[in-house]
Protein backbone atom coordinates (compact mmCIF):
# COMPACT_ATOMS: atom_id res chain seq x y z
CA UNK A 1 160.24 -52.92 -43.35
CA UNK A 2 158.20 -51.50 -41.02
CA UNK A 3 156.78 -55.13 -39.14
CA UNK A 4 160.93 -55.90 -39.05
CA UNK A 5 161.24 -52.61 -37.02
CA UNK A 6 158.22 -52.91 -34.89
CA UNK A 7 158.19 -56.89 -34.44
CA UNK A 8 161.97 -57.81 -34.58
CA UNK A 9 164.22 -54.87 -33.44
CA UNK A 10 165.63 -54.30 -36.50
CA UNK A 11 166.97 -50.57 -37.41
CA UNK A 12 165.59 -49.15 -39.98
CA UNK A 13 169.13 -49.36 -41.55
CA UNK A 14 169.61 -52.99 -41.71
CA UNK A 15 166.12 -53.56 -43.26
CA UNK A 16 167.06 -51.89 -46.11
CA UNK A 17 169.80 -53.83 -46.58
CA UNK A 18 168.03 -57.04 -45.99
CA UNK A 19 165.60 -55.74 -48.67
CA UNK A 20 168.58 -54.64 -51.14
CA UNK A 21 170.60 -58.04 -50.27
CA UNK A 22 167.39 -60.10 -51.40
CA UNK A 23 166.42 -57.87 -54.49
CA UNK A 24 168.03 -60.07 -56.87
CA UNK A 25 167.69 -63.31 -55.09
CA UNK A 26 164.90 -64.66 -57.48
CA UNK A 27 166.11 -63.67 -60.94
CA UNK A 28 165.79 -67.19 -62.10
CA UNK A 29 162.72 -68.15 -60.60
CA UNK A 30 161.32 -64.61 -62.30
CA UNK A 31 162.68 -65.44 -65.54
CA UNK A 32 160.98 -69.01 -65.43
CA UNK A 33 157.63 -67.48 -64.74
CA UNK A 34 158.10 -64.89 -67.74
CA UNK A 35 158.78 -67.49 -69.88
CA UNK A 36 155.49 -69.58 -68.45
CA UNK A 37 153.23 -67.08 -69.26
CA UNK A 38 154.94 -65.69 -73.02
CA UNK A 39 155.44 -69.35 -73.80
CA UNK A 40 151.60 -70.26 -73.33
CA UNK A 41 150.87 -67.41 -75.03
CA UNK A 42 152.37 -67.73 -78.17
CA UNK A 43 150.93 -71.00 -78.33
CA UNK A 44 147.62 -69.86 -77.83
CA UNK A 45 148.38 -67.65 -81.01
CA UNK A 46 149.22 -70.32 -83.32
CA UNK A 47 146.82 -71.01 -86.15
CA UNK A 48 146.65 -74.71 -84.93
CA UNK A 49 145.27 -73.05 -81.71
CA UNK A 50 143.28 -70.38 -83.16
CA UNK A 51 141.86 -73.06 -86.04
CA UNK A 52 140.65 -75.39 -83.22
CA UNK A 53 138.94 -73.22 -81.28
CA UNK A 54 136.86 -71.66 -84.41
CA UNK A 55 135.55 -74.84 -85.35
CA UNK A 56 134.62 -75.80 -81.42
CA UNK A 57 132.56 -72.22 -81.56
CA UNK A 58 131.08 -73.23 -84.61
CA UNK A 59 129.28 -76.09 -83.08
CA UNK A 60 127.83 -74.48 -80.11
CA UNK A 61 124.66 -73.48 -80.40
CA UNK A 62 123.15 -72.54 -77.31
CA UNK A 63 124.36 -70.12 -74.23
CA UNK A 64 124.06 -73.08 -71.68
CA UNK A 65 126.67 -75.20 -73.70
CA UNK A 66 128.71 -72.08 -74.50
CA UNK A 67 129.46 -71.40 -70.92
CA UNK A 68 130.23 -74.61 -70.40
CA UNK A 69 132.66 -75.09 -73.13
CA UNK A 70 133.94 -71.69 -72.25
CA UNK A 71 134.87 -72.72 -68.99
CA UNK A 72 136.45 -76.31 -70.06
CA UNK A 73 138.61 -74.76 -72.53
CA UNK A 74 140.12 -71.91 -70.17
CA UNK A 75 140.07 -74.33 -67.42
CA UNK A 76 141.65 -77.18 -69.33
CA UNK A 77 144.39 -74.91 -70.94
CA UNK A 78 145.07 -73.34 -67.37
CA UNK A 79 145.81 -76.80 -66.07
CA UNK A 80 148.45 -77.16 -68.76
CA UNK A 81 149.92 -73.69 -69.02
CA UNK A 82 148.33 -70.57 -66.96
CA UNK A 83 149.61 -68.47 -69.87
CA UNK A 84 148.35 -70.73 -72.42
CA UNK A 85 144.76 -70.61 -70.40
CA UNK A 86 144.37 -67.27 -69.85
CA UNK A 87 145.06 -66.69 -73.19
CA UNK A 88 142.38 -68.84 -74.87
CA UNK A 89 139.91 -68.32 -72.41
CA UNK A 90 139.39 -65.10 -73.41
CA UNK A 91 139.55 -66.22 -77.24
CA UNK A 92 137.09 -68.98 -77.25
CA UNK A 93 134.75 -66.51 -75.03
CA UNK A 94 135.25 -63.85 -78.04
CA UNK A 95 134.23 -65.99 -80.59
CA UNK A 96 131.32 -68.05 -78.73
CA UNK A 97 130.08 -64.45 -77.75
CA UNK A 98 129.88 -63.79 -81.51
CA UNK A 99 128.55 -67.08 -82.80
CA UNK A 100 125.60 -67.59 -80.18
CA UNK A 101 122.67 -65.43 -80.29
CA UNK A 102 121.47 -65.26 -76.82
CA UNK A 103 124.76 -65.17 -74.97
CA UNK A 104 125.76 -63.05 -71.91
CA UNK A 105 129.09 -61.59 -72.93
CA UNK A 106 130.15 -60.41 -69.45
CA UNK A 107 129.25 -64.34 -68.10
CA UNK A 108 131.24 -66.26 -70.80
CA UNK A 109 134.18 -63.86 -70.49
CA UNK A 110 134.37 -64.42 -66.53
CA UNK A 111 133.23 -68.41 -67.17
CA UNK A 112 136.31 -68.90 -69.25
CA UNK A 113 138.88 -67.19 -66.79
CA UNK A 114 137.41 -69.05 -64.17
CA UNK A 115 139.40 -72.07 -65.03
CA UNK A 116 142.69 -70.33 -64.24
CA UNK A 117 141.57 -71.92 -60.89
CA UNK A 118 143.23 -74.72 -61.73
CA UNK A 119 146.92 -73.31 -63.00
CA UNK A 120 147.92 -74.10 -59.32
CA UNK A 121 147.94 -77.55 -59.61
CA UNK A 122 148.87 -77.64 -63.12
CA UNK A 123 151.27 -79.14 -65.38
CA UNK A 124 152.73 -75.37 -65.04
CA UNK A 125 152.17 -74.85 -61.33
CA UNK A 126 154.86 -72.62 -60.42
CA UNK A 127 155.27 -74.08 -56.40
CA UNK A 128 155.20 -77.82 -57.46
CA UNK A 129 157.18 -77.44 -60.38
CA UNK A 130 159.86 -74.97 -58.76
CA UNK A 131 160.45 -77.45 -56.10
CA UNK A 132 160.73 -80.02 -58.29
CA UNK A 133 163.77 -78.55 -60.41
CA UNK A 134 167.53 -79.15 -59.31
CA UNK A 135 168.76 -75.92 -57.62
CA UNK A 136 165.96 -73.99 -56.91
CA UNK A 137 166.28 -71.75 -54.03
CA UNK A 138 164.47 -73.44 -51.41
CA UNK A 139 166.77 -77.43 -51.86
CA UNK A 140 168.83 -76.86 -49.32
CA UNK A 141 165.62 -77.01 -47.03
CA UNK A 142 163.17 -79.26 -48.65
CA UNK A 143 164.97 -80.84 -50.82
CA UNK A 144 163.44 -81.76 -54.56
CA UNK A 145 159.64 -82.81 -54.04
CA UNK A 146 158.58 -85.03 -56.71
CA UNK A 147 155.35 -83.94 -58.92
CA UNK A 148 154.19 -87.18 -58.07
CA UNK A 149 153.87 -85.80 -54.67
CA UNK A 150 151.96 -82.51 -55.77
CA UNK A 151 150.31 -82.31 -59.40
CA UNK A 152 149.87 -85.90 -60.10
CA UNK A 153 148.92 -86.83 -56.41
CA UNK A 154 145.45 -88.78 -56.47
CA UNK A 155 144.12 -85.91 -54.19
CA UNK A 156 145.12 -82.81 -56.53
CA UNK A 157 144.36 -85.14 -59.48
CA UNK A 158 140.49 -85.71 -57.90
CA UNK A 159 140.23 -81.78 -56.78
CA UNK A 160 140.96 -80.87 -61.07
CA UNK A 161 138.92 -83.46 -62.33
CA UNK A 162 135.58 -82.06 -59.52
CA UNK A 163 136.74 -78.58 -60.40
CA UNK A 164 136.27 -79.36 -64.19
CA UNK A 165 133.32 -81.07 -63.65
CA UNK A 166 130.98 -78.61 -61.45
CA UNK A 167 132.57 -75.35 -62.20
CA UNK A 168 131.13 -74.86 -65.59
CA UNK A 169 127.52 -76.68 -65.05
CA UNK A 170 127.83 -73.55 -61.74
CA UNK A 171 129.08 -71.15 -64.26
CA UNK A 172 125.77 -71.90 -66.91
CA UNK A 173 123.84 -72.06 -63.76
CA UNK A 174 124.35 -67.92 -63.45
CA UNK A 175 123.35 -67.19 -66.61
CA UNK A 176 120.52 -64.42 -66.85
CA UNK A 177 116.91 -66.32 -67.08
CA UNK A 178 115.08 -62.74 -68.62
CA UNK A 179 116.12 -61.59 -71.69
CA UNK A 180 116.47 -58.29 -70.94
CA UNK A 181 119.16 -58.82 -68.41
CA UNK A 182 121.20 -60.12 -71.44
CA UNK A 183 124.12 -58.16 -72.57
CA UNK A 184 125.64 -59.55 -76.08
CA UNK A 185 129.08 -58.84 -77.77
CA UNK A 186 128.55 -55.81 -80.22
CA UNK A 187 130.39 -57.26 -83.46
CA UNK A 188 131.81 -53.73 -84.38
CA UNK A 189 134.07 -53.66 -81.22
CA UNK A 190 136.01 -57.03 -82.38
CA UNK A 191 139.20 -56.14 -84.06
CA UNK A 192 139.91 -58.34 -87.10
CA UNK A 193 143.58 -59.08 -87.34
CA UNK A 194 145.47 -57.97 -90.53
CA UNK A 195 148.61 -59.17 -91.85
CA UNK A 196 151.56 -56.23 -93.24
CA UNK A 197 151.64 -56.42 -96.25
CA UNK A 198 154.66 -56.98 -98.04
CA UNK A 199 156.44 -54.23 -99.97
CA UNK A 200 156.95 -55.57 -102.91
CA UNK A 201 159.57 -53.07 -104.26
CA UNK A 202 162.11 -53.94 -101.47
CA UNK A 203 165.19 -56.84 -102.61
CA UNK A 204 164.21 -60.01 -100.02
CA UNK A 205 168.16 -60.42 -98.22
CA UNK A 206 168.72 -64.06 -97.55
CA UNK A 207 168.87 -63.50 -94.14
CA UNK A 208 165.31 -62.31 -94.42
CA UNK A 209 164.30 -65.52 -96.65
CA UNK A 210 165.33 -67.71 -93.97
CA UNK A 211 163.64 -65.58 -91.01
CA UNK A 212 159.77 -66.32 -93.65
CA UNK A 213 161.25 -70.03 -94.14
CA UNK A 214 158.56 -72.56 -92.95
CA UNK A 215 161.46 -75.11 -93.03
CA UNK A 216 163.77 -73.36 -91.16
CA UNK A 217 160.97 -72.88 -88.12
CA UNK A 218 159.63 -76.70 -88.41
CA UNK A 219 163.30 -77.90 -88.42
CA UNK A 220 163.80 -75.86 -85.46
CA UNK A 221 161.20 -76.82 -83.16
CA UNK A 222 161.33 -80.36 -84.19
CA UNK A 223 165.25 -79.90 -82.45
CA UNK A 224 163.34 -78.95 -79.50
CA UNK A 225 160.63 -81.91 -79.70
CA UNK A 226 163.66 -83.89 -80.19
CA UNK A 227 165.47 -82.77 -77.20
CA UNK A 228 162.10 -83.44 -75.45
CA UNK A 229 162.23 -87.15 -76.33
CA UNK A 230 165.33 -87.93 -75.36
CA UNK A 231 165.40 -86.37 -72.12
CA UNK A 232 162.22 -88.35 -71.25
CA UNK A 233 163.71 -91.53 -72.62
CA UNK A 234 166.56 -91.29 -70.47
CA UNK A 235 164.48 -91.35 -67.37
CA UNK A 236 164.29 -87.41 -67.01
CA UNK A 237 161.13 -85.65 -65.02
CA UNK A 238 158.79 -82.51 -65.50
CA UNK A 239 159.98 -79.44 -63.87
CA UNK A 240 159.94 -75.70 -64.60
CA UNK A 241 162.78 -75.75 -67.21
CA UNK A 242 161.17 -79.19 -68.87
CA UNK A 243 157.95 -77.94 -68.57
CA UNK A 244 159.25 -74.05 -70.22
CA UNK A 245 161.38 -75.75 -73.00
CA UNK A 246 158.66 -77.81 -74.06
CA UNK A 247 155.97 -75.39 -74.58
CA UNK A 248 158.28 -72.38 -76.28
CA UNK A 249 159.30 -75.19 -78.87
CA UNK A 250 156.07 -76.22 -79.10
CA UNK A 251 155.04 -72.73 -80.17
CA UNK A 252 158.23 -72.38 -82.70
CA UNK A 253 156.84 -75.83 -84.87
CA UNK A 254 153.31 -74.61 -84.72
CA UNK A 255 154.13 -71.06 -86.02
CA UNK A 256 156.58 -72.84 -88.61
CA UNK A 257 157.73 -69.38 -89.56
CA UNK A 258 160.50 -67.68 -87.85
CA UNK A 259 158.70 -64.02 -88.63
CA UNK A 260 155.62 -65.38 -87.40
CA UNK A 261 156.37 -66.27 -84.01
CA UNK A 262 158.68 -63.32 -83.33
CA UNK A 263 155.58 -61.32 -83.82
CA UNK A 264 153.59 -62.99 -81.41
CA UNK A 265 156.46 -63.04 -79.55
CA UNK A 266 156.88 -58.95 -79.77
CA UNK A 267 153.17 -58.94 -79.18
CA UNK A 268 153.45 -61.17 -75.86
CA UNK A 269 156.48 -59.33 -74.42
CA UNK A 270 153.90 -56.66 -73.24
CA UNK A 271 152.06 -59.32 -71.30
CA UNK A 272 154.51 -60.32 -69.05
CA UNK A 273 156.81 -57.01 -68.79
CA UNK A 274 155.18 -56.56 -65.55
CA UNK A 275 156.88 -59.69 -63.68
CA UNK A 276 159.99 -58.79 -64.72
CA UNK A 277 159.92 -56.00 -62.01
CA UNK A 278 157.32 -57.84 -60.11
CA UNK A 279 159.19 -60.20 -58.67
CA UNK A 280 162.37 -58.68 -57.91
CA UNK A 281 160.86 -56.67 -55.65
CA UNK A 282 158.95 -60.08 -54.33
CA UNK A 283 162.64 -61.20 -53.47
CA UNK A 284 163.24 -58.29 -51.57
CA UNK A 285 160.55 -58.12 -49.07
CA UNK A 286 161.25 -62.42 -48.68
CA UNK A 287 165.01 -60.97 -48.25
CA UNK A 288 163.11 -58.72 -45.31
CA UNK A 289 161.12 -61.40 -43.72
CA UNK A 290 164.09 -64.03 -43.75
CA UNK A 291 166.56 -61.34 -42.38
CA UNK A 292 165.00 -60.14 -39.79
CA UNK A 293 163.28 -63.09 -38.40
CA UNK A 294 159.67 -62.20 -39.14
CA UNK A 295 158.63 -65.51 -40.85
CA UNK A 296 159.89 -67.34 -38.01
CA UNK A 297 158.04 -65.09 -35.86
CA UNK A 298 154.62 -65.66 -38.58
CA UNK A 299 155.44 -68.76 -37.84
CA UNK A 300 155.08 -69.20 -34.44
CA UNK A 301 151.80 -66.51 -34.52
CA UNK A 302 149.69 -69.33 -36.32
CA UNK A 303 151.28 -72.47 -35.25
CA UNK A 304 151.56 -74.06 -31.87
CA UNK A 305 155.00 -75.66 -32.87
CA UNK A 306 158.11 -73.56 -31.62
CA UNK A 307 160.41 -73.73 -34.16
CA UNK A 308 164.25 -74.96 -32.34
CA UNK A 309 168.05 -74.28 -34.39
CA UNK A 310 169.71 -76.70 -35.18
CA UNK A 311 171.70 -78.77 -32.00
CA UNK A 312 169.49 -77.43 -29.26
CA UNK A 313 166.85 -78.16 -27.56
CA UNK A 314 165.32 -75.03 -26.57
CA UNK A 315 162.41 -72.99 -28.84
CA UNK A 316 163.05 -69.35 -29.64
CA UNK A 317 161.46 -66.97 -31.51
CA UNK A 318 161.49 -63.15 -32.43
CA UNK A 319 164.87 -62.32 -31.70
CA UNK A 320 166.43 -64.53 -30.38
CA UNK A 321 165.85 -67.06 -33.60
CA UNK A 322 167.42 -64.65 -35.52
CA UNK A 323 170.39 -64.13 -33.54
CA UNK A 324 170.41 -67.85 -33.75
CA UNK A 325 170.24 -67.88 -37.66
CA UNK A 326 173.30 -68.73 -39.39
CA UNK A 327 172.48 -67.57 -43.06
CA UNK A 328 175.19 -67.12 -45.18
CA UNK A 329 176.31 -63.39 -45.59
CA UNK A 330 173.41 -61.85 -43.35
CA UNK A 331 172.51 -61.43 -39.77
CA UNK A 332 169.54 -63.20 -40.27
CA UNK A 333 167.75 -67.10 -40.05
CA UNK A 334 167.70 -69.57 -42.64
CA UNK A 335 165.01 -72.48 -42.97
CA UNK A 336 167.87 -74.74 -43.55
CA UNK A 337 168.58 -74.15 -40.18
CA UNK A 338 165.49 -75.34 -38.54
């Protein structure tokens, strides 16, 4: 609010009602990235999941393949869903820590998040895949961009693969040489995870049978899988609601059990209740910088290129671009009309 005052000429007035105007102008885009995160990690939670990576701990044996694996698996998941990654990373890092002696807890913990470097240009890269999804809030200016023009480029496809392949030979690299400088995972501190029990005096409703029903949970992410199949049969592509739909079913078949997964589900909803004030307020200061012209004017601070509206031929910037804008229901500049 302050740069719109100083750098555009707005009154203090009208920037707070650019900044109220925008507040809600990314609830979709925030509830797609609430469900990227919870979807990955329930999925991470799924005994499939959690089966997998005990029996890739098992076979490690030393600290220089631990941090190595460490680092593929939360780099590898990251790539496919940044929930997902962040999620296992710090799983498989809990359980290497605990089955090899030698280990420096602190090392594996950061190798493993380390490959949320890669959720960028991932299968669950919120820019690429936003851009690539029919209506999102930016069309009207750029149009759709195909993910064959961003995540499955040959040049982001080259930049994962050398990411995967040097950041985790880097990561073992740092591990401490003296033994002294070691600091291992203290057993004690790792909570093991209990089931409630049942009470067994309590009449099961049927409402409740079908909530425990394996069948009921398989059938119903095998709709999803379903779904999944026949909109990629009938020529459909990846983007954020695909790529959302895909993995939350995912997580339903895998958890088989209704009851199940609305636990993790519970248990996940603390993860992301952050974003879903995050980003409003994200929408707000990009209602700010539209409104009052200050990305046009960011714009022209670190590029060369005068931007020009639409049917003339003469730049502008600071002001006068905005009095130029013709954004619907503001005073303020659109990219559409550049």
């Amino acid at each position: 609010m302050i740069l719109a005052v100083l750098m555009q000429g707005t009154s203090p007035l009208n920037a707070v009602r650019y900044w109220g105007d925008g507040f809600w102008d990314l609830l979709a885009f925030s509830m797609q990235m609430t469900i990227i995160l919870l979807a990955g990690y329930i999925l991470a939670k799924t005994p499939l999941v959690d089966g997998a990576l005990n029996r890739i701990a098992a076979r490690v044996k030393t600290p220089f393949v631990a941090i190595v694996v460490a680092t593929l698996v939360g780099g590898i998941g990251s790539w496919l869903n940044w929930g997902f990654g962040l999620v296992i990373g710090g799983i498989v890092a809990q359980k290497l820590a605990l089955n090899v002696k030698g280990l420096h807890y602190p090392l594996v913990i950061a190798a493993a998040y380390s490959g949320f470097a890669l959720y960028g240009i991932g299968l669950s890269g919120s820019v690429p895949l936003l851009i690539a999804t029919e209506g999102h809030f930016l069309q009207d200016a750029i149009g759709l961009i195909p993910l064959s023009d961003t995540i499955f480029s040959p040049i982001l496809l080259i930049t994962s693969a050398l990411i995967l392949l040097t950041l985790p030979l880097f990561n073992a690299w740092l591990h401490p040489k003296k033994a002294e400088d070691i600091v291992e995972i203290d057993p004690a501190s790792v909570a093991v995870p209990t089931e409630p029990p049942l009470s067994s005096g309590e009449k099961i409703t049927i409402a409740e049978r079908l909530n425990r029903s394996r069948l009921v949970g398989i059938a119903i992410g095998l709709l999803g899988m379903l779904y999944i199949a026949l909109y990629a049969l009938d020529g459909g592509s990846l983007n954020l609601n695909t790529v959302n739909f895909a993995f939350l079913f995912l997580g339903i078949l895998l958890f088989a059990s209704p009851s199940h997964y609305l636990a993790a589900l519970a248990d996940g909803i603390r993860i992301v209740s952050g974003i879903v004030v995050q980003y409003p307020f994200y929408a707000g200061i990009m209602g700010i910088l539209v409104s009052s012209g200050l990305v046009v004017s960011f714009a022209n601070i670190v590029s060369p290129i005068r931007w020009r509206p639409v049917g003339s031929s003469r730049p502008c910037h600071g002001a006068s671009c905005r009095r130029a804008g013709r954004l619907s229901g503001s005073h303020g500049v659109s990219s559409a009309d550049w």
